[in-house]
C-alpha atoms as a PDB file:
ATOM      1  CA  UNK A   1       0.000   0.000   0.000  1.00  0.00           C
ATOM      2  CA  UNK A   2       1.446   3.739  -0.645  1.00  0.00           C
ATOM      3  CA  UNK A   3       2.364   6.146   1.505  1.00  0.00           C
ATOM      4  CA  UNK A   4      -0.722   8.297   0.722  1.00  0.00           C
ATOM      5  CA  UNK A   5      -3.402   4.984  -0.031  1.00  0.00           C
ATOM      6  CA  UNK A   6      -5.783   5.225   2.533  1.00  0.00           C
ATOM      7  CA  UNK A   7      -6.510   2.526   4.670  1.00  0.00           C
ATOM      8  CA  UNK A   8     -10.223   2.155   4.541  1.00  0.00           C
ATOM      9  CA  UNK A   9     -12.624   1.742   1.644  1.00  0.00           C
ATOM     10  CA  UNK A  10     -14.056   5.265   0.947  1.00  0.00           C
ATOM     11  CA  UNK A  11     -17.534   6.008   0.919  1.00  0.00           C
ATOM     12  CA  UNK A  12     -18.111   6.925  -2.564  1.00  0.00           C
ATOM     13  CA  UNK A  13     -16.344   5.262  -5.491  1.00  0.00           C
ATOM     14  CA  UNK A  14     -15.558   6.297  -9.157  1.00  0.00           C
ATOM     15  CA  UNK A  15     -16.972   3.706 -11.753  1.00  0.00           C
ATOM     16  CA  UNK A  16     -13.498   2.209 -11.902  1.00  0.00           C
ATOM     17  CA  UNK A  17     -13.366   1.676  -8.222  1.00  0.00           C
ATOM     18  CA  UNK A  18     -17.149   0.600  -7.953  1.00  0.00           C
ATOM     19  CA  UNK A  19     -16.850  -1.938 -10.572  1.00  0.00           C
ATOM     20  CA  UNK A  20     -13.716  -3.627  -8.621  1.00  0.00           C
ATOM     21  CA  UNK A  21     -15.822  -3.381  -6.007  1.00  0.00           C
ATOM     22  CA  UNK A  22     -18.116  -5.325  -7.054  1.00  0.00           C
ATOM     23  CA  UNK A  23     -16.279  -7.423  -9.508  1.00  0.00           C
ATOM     24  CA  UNK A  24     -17.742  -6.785 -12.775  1.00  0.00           C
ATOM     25  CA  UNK A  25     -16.732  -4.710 -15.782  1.00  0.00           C
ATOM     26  CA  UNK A  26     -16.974  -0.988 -15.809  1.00  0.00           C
ATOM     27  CA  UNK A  27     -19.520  -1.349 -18.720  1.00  0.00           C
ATOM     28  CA  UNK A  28     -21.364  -3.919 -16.935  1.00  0.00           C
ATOM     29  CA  UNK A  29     -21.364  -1.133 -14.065  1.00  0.00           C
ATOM     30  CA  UNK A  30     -23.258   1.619 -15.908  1.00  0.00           C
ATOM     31  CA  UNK A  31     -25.362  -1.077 -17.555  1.00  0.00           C
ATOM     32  CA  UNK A  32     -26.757  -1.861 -13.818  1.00  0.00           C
ATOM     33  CA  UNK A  33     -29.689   0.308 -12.128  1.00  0.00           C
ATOM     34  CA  UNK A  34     -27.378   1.278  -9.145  1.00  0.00           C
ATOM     35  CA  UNK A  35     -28.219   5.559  -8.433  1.00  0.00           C
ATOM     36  CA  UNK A  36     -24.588   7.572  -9.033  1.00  0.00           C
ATOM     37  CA  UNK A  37     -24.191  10.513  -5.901  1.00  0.00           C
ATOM     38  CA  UNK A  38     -23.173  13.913  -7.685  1.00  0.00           C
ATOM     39  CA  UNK A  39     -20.070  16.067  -6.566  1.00  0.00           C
ATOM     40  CA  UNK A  40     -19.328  18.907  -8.386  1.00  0.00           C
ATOM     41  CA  UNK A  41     -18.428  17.559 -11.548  1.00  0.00           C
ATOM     42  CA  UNK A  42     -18.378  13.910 -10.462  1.00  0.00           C
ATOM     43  CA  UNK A  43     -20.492  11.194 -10.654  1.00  0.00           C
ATOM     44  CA  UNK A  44     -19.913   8.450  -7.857  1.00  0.00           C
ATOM     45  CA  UNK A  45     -20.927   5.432  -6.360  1.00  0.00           C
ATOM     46  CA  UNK A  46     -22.085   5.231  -2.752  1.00  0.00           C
ATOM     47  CA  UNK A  47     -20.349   2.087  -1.370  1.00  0.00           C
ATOM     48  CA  UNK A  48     -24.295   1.786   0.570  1.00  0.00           C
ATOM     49  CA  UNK A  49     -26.074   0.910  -2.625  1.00  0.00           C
ATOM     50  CA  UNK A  50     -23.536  -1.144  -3.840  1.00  0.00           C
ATOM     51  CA  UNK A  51     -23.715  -3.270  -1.090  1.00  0.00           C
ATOM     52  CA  UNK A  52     -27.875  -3.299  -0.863  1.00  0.00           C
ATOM     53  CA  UNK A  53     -27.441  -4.096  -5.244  1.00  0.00           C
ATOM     54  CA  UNK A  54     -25.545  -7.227  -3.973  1.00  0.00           C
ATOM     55  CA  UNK A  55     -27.222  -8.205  -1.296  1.00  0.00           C
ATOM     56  CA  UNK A  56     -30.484  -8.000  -3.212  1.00  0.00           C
ATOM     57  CA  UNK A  57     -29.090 -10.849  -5.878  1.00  0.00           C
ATOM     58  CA  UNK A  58     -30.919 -13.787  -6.022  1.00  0.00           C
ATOM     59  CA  UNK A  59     -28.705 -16.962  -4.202  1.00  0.00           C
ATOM     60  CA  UNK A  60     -27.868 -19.909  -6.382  1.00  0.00           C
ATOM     61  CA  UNK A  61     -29.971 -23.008  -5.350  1.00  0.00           C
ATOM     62  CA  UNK A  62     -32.438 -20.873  -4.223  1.00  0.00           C
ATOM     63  CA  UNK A  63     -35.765 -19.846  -5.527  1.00  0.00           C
ATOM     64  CA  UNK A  64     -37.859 -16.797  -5.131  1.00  0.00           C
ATOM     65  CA  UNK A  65     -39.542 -17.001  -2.161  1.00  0.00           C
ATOM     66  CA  UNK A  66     -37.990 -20.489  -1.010  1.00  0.00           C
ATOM     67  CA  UNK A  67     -35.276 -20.625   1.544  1.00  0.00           C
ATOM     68  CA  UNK A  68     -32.485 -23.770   1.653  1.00  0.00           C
ATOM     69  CA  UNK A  69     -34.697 -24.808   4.557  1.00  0.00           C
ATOM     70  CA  UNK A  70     -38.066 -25.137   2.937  1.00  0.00           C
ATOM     71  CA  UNK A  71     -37.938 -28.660   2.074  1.00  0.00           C
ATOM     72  CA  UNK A  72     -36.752 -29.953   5.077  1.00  0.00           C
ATOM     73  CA  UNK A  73     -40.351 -28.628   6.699  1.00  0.00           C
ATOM     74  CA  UNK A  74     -42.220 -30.028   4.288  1.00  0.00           C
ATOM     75  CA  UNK A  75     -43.269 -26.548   2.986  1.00  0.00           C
ATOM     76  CA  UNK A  76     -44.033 -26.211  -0.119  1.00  0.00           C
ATOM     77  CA  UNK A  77     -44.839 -23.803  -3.114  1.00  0.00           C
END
């Protein structure tokens, strides 16, 4: 890390930074319907709705609606 890095993940990110963030591509980024915070002439990411547009994917295995659990309690759809 440089000498003038900073050692915590800012707040709001540039599309470079929010794309690594979230591991896609910058294009894939801007193709996403994540809101961009204005600063003077910038246009950022807050590192809040990044977060909530990840947590908000669907799991793999699971089904809307359905937890992991559901079967085991006999409930079904």
């Amino acid at each position: 890390m440089g000498k003038h890095e900073p050692h915590f993940v800012p707040r709001l990110l540039p599309a470079p930074e929010a794309a690594h963030y979230l591991g896609v591509s910058e294009s894939t980024l801007r193709l996403l319907e994540i809101p961009r915070r204005k600063l003077g002439a910038k246009r950022l990411y807050d590192r809040f709705d990044l977060d909530a547009f990840a947590s908000a994917l669907p799991i793999e295995g699971e089904s809307e609606g359905k937890t992991v659990c559901d079967h085991l309690f006999g409930v079904s759809s």
